[in-house]
PDB file of N, CA and C in Angstrom:
ATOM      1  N   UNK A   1     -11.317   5.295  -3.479  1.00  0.00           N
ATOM      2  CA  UNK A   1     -10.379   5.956  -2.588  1.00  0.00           C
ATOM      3  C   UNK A   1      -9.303   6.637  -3.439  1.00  0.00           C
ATOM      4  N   UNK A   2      -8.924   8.215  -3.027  1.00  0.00           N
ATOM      5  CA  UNK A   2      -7.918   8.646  -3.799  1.00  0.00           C
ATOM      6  C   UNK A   2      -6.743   8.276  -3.355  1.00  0.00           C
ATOM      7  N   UNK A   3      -5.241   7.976  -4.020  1.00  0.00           N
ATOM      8  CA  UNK A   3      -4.327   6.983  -3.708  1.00  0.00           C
ATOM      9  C   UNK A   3      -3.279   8.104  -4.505  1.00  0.00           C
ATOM     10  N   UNK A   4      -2.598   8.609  -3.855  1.00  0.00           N
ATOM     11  CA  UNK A   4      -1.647   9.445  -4.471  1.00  0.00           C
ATOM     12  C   UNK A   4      -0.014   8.199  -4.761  1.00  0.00           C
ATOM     13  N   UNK A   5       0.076   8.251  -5.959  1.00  0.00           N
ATOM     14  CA  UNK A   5       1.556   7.093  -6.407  1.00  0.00           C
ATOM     15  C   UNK A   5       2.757   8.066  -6.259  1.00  0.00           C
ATOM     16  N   UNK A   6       3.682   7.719  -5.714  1.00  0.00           N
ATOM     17  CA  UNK A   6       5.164   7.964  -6.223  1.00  0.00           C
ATOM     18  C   UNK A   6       5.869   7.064  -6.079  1.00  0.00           C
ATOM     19  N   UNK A   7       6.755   6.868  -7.509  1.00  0.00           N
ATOM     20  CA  UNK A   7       7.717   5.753  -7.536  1.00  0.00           C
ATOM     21  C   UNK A   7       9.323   6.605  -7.620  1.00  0.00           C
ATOM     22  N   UNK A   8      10.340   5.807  -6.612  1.00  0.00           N
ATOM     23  CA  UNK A   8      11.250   6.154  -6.066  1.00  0.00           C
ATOM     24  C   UNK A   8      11.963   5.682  -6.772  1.00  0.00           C
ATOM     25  N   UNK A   9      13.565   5.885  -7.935  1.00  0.00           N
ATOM     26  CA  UNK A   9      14.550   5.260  -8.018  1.00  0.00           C
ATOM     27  C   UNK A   9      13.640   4.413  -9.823  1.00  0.00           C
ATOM     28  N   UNK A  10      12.381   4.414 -10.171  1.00  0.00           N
ATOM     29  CA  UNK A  10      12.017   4.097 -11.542  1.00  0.00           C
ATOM     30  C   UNK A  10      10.935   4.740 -12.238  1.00  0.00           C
ATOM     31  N   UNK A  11      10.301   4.244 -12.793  1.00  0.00           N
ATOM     32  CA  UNK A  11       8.949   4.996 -13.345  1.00  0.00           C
ATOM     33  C   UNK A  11       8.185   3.698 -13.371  1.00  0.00           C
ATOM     34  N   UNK A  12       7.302   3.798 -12.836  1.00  0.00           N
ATOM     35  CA  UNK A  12       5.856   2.675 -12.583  1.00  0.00           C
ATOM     36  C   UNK A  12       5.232   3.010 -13.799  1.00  0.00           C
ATOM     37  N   UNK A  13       4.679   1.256 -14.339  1.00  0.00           N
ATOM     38  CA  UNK A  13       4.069   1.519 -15.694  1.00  0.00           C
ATOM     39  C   UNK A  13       2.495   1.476 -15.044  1.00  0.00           C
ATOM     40  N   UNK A  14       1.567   1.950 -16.013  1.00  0.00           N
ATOM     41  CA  UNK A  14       0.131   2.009 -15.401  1.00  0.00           C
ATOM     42  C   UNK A  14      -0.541   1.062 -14.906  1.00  0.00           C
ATOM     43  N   UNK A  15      -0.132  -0.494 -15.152  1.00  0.00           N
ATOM     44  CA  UNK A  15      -0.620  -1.467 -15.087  1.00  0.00           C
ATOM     45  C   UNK A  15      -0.498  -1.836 -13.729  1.00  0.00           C
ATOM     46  N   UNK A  16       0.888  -1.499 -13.269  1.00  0.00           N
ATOM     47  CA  UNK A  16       1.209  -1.439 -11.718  1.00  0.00           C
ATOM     48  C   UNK A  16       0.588  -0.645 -10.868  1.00  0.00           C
ATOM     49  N   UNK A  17       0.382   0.616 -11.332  1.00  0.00           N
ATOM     50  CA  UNK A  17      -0.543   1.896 -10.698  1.00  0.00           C
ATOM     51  C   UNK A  17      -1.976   1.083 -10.112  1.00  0.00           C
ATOM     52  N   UNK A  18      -2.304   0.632 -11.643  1.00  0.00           N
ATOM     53  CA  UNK A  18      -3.780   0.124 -11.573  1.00  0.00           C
ATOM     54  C   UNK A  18      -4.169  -0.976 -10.596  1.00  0.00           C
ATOM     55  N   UNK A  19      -2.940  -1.926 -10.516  1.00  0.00           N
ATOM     56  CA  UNK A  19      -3.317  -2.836  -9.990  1.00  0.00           C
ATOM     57  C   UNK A  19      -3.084  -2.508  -7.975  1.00  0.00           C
ATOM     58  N   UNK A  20      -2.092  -1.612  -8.055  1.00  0.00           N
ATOM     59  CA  UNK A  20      -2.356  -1.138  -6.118  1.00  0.00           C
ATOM     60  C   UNK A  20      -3.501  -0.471  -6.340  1.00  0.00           C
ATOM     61  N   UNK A  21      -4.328   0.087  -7.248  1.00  0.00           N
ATOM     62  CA  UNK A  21      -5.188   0.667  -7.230  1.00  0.00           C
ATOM     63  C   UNK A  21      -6.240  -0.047  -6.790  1.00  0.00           C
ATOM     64  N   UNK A  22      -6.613  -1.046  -7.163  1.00  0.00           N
ATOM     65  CA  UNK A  22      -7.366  -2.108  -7.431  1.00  0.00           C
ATOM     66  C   UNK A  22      -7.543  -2.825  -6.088  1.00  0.00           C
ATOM     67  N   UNK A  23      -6.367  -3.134  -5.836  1.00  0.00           N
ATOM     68  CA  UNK A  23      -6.127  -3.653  -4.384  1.00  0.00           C
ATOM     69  C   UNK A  23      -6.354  -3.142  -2.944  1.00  0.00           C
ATOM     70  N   UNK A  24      -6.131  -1.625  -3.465  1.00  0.00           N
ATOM     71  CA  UNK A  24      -6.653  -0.978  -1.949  1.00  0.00           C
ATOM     72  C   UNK A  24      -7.930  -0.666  -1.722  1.00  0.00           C
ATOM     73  N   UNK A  25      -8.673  -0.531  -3.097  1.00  0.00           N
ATOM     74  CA  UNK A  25      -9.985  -0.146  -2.845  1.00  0.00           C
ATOM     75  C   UNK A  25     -10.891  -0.949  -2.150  1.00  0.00           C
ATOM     76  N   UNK A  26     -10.088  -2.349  -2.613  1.00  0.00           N
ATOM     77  CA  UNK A  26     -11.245  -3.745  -1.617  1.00  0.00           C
ATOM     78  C   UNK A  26     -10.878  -3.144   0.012  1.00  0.00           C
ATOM     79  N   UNK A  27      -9.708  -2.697   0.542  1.00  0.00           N
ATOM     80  CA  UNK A  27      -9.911  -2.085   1.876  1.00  0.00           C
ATOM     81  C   UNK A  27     -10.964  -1.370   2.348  1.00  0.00           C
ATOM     82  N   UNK A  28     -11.603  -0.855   1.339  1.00  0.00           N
ATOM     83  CA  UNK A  28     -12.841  -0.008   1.661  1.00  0.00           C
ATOM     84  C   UNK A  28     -14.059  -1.021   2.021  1.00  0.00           C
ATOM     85  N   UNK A  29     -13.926  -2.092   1.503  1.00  0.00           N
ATOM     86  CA  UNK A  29     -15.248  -3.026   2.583  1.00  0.00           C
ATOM     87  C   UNK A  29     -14.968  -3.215   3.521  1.00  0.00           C
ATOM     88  N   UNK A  30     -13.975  -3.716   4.055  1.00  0.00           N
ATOM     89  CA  UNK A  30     -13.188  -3.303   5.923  1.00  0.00           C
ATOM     90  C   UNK A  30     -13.901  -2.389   6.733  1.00  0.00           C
ATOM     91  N   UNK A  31     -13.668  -1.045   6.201  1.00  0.00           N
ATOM     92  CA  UNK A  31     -14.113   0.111   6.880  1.00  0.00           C
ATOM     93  C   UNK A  31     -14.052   1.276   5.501  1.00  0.00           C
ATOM     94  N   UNK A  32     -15.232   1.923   5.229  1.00  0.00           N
ATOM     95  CA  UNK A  32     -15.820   2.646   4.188  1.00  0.00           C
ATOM     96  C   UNK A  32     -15.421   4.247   4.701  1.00  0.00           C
ATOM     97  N   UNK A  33     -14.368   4.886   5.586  1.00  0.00           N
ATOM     98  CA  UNK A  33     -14.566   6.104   6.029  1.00  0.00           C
ATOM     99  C   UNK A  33     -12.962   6.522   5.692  1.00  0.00           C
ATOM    100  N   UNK A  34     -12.137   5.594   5.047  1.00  0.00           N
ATOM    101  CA  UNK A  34     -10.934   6.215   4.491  1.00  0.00           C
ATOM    102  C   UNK A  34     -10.780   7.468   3.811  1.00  0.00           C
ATOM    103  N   UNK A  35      -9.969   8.376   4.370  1.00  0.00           N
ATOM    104  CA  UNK A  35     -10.137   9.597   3.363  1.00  0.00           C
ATOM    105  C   UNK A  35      -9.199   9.562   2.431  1.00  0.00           C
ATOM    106  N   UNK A  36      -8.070   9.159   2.258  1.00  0.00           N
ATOM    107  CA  UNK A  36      -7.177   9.246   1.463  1.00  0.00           C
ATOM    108  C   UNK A  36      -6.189   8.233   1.496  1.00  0.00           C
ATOM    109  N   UNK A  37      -5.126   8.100   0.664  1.00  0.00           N
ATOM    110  CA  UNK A  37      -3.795   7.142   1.080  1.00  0.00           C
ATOM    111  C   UNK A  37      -2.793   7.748   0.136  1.00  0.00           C
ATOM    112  N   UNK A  38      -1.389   7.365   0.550  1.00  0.00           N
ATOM    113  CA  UNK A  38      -0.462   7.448  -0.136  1.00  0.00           C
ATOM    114  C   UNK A  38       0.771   6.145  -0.741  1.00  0.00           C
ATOM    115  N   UNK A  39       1.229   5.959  -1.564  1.00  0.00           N
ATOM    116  CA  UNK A  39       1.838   4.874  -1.924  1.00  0.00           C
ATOM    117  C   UNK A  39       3.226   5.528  -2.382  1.00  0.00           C
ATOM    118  N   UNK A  40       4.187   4.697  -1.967  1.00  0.00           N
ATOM    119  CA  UNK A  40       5.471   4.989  -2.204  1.00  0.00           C
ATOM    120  C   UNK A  40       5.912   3.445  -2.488  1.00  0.00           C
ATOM    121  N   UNK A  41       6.499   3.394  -4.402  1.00  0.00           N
ATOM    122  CA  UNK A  41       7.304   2.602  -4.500  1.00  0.00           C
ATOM    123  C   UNK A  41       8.814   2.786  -4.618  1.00  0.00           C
ATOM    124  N   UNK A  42       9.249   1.739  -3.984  1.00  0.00           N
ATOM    125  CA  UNK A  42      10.962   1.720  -4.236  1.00  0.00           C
ATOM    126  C   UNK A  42      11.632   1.192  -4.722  1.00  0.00           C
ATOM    127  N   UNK A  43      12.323   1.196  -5.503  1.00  0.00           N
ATOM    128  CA  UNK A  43      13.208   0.115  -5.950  1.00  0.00           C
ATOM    129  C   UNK A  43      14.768   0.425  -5.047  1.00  0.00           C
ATOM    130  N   UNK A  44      15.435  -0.744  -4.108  1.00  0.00           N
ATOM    131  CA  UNK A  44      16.066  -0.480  -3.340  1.00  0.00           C
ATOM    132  C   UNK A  44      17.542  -1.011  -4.710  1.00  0.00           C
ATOM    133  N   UNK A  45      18.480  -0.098  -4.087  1.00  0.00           N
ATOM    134  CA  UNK A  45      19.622  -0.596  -5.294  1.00  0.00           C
ATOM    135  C   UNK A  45      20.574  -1.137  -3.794  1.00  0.00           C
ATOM    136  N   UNK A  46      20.100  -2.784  -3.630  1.00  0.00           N
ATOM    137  CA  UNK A  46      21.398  -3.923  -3.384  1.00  0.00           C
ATOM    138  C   UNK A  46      21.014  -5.320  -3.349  1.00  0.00           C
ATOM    139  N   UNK A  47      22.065  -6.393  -2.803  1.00  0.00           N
ATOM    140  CA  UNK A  47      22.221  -7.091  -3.771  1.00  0.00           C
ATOM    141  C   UNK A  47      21.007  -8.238  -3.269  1.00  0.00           C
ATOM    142  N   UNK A  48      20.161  -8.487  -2.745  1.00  0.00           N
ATOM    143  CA  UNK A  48      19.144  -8.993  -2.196  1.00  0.00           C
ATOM    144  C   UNK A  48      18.222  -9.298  -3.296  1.00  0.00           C
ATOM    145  N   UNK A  49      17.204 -10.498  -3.028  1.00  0.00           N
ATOM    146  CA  UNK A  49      16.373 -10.500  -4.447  1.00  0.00           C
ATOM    147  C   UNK A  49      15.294  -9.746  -3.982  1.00  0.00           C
ATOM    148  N   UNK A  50      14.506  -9.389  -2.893  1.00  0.00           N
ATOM    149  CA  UNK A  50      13.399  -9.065  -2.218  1.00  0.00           C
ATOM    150  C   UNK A  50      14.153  -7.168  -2.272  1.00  0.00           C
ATOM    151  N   UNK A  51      14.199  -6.966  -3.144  1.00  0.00           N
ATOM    152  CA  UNK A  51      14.610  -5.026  -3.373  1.00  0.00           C
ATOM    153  C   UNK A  51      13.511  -4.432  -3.566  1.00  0.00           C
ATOM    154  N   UNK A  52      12.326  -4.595  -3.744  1.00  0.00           N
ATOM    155  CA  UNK A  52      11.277  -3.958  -4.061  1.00  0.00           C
ATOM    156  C   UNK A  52      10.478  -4.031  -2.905  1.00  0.00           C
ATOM    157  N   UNK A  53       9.983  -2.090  -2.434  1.00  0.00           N
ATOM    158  CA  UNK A  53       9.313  -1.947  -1.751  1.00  0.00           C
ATOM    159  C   UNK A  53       8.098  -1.606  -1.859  1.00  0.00           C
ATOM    160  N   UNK A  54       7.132  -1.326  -0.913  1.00  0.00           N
ATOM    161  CA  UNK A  54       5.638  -0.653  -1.172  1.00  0.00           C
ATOM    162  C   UNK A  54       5.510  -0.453   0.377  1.00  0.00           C
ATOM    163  N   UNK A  55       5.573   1.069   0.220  1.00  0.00           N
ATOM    164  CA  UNK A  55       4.716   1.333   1.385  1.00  0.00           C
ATOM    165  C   UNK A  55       3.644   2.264   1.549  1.00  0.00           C
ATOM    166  N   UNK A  56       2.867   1.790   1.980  1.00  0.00           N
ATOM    167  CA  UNK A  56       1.197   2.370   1.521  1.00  0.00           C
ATOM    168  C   UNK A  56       0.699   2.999   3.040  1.00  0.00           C
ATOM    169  N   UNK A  57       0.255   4.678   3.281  1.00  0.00           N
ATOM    170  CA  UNK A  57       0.114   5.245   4.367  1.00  0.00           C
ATOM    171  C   UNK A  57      -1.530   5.754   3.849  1.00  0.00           C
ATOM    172  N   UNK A  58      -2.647   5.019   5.089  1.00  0.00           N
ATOM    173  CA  UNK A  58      -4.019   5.418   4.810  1.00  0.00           C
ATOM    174  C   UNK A  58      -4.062   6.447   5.877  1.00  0.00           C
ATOM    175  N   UNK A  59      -5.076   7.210   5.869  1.00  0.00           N
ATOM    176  CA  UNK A  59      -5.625   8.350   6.483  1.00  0.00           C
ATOM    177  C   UNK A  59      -7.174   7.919   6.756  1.00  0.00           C
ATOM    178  N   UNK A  60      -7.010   7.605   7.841  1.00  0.00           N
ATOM    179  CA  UNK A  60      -8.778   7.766   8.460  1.00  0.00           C
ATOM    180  C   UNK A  60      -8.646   8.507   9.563  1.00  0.00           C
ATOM    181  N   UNK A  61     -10.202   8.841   9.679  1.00  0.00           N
ATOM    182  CA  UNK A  61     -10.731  10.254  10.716  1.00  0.00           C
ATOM    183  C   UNK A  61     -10.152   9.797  12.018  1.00  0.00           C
ATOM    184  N   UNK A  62      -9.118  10.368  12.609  1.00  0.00           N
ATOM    185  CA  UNK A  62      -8.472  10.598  13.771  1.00  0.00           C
ATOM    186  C   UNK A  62      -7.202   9.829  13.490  1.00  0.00           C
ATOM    187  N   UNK A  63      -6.684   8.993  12.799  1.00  0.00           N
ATOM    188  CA  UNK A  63      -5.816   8.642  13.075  1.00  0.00           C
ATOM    189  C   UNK A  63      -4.934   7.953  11.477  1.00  0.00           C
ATOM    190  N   UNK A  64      -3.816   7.282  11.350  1.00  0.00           N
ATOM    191  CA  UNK A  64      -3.080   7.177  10.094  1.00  0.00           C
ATOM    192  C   UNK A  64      -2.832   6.143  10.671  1.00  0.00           C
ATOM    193  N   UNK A  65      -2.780   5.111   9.387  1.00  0.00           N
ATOM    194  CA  UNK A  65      -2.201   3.552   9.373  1.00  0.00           C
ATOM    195  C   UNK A  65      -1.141   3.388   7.893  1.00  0.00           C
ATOM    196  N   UNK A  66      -0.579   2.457   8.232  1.00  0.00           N
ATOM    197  CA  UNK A  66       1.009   2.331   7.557  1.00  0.00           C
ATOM    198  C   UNK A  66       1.341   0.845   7.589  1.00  0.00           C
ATOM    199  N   UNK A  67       2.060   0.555   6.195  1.00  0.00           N
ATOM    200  CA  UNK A  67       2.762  -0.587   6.180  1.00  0.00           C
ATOM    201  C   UNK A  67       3.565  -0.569   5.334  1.00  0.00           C
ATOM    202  N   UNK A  68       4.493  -1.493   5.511  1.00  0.00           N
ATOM    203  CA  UNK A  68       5.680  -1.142   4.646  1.00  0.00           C
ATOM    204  C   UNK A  68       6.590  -2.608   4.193  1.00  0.00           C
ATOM    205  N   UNK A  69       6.325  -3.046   2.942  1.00  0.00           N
ATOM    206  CA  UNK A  69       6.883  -4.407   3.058  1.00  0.00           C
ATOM    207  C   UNK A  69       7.658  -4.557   1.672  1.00  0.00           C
ATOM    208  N   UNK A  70       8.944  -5.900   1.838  1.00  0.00           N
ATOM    209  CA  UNK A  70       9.417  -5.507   0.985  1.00  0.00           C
ATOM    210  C   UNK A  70       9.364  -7.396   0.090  1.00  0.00           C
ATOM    211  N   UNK A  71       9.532  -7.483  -0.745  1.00  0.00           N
ATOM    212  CA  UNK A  71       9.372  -8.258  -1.711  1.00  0.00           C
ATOM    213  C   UNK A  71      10.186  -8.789  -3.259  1.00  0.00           C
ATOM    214  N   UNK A  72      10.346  -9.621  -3.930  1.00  0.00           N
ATOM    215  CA  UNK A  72      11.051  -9.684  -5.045  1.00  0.00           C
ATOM    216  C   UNK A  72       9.453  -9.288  -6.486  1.00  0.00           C
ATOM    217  N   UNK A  73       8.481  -8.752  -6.496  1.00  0.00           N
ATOM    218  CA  UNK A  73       7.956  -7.960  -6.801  1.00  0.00           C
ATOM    219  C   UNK A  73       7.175  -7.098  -6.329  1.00  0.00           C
ATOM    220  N   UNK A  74       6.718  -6.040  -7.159  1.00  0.00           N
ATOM    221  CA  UNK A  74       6.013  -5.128  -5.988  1.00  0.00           C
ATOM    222  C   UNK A  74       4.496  -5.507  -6.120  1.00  0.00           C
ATOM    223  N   UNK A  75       4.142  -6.322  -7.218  1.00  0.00           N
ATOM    224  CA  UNK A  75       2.483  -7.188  -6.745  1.00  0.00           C
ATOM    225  C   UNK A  75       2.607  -8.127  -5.613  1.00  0.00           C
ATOM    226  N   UNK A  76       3.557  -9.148  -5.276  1.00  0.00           N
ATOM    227  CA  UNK A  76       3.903  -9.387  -4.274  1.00  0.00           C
ATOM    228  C   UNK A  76       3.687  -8.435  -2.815  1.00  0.00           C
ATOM    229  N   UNK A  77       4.492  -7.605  -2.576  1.00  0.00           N
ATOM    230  CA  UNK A  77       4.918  -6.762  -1.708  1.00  0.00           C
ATOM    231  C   UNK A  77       3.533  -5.907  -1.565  1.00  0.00           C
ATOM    232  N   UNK A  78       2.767  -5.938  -2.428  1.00  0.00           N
ATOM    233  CA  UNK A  78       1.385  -4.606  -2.307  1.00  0.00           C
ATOM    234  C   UNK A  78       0.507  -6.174  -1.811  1.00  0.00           C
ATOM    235  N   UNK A  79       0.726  -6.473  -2.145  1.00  0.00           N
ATOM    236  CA  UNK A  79      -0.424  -7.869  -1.209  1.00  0.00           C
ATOM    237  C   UNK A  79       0.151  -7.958   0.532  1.00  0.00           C
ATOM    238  N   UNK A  80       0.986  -7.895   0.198  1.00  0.00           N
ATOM    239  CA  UNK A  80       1.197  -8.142   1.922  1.00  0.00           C
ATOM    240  C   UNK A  80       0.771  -6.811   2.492  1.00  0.00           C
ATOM    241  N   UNK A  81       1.408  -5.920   1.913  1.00  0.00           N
ATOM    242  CA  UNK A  81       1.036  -4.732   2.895  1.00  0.00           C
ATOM    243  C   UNK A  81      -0.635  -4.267   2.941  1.00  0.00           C
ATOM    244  N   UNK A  82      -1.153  -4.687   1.590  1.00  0.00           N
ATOM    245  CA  UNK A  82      -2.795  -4.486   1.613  1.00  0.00           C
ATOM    246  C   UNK A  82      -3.201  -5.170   3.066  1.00  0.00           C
ATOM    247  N   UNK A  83      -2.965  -6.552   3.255  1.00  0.00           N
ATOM    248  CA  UNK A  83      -2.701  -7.836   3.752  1.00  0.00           C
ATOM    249  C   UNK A  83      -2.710  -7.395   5.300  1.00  0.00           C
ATOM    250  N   UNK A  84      -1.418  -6.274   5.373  1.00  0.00           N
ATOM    251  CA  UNK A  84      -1.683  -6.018   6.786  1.00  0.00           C
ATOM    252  C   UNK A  84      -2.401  -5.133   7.096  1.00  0.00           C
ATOM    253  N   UNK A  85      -2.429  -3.703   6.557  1.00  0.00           N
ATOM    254  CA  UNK A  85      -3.615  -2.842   6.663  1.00  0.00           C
ATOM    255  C   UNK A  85      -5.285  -3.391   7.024  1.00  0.00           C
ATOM    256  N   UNK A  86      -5.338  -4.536   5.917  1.00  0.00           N
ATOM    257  CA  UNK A  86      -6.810  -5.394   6.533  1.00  0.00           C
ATOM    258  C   UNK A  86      -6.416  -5.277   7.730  1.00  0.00           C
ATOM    259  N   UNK A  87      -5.499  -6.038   8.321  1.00  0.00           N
ATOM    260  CA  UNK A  87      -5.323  -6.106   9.576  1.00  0.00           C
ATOM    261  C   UNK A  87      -5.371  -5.124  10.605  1.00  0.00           C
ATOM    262  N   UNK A  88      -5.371  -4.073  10.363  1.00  0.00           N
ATOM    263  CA  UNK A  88      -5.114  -3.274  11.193  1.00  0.00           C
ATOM    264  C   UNK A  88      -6.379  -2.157  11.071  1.00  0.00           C
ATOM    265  N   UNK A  89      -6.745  -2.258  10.173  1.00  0.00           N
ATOM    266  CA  UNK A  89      -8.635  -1.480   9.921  1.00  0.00           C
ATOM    267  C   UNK A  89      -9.192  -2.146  10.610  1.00  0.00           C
ATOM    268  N   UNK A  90      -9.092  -3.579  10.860  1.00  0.00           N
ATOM    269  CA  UNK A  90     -10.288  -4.600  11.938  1.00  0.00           C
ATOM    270  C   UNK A  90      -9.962  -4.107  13.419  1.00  0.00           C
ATOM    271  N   UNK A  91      -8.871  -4.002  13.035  1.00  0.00           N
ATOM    272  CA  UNK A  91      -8.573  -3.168  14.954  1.00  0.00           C
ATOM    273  C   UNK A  91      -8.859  -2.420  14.987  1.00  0.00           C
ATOM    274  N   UNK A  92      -8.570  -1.194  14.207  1.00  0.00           N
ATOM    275  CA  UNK A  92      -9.147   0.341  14.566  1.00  0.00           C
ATOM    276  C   UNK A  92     -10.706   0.199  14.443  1.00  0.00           C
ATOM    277  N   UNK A  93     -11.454  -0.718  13.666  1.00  0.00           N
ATOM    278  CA  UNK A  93     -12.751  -0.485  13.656  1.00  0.00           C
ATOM    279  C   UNK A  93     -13.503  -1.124  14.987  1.00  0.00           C
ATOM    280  N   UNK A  94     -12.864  -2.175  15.859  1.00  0.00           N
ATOM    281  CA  UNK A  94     -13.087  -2.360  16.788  1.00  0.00           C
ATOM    282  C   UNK A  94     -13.165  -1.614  17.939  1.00  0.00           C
ATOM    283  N   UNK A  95     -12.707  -0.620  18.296  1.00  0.00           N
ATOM    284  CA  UNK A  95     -12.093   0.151  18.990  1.00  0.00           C
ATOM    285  C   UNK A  95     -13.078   1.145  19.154  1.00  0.00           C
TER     286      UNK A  95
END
């Protein structure tokens, strides 16, 4: 799956790239008809330990799914939101 990165507020080292990389592609056994996604990391500036965001927007045929979670890392935070997307491909594929 192509996965377009932008990191907000730092510069993502590749290892991080690789590893949402890594992570979304298992979404593709869910449902195999994803056309694309986008990933936006953030680093939020306050005083909270959970400042790091990920929000990851897929594109399948007719419709767009989204999640957005926030975390004290962003391997953390890309698991949950992978986490819910599963969730939400089992619905749309039901449907």
């Amino acid at each position: 799956m192509r996965l377009q990165m932008h990191s907000i507020h730092f510069d993502a080292d590749q290892k991080l790239k690789d590893f949402i990389q890594r992570k979304a592609d298992k979404l593709e056994t869910f449902y195999d008809r994803i056309v694309d996604g986008e990933v936006f990391m953030r680093l939020e500036k306050n005083d909270h330990r959970e400042n790091k965001v990920i929000e990851i927007k897929l594109n399948v045929p007719g419709n767009q799914l989204f999640s957005k979670e926030h975390s004290t890392s962003f391997e953390a935070a890309t698991d949950q939101a992978v986490e819910a997307l599963r969730r939400q491909l089992k619905k749309f594929k039901e449907k």
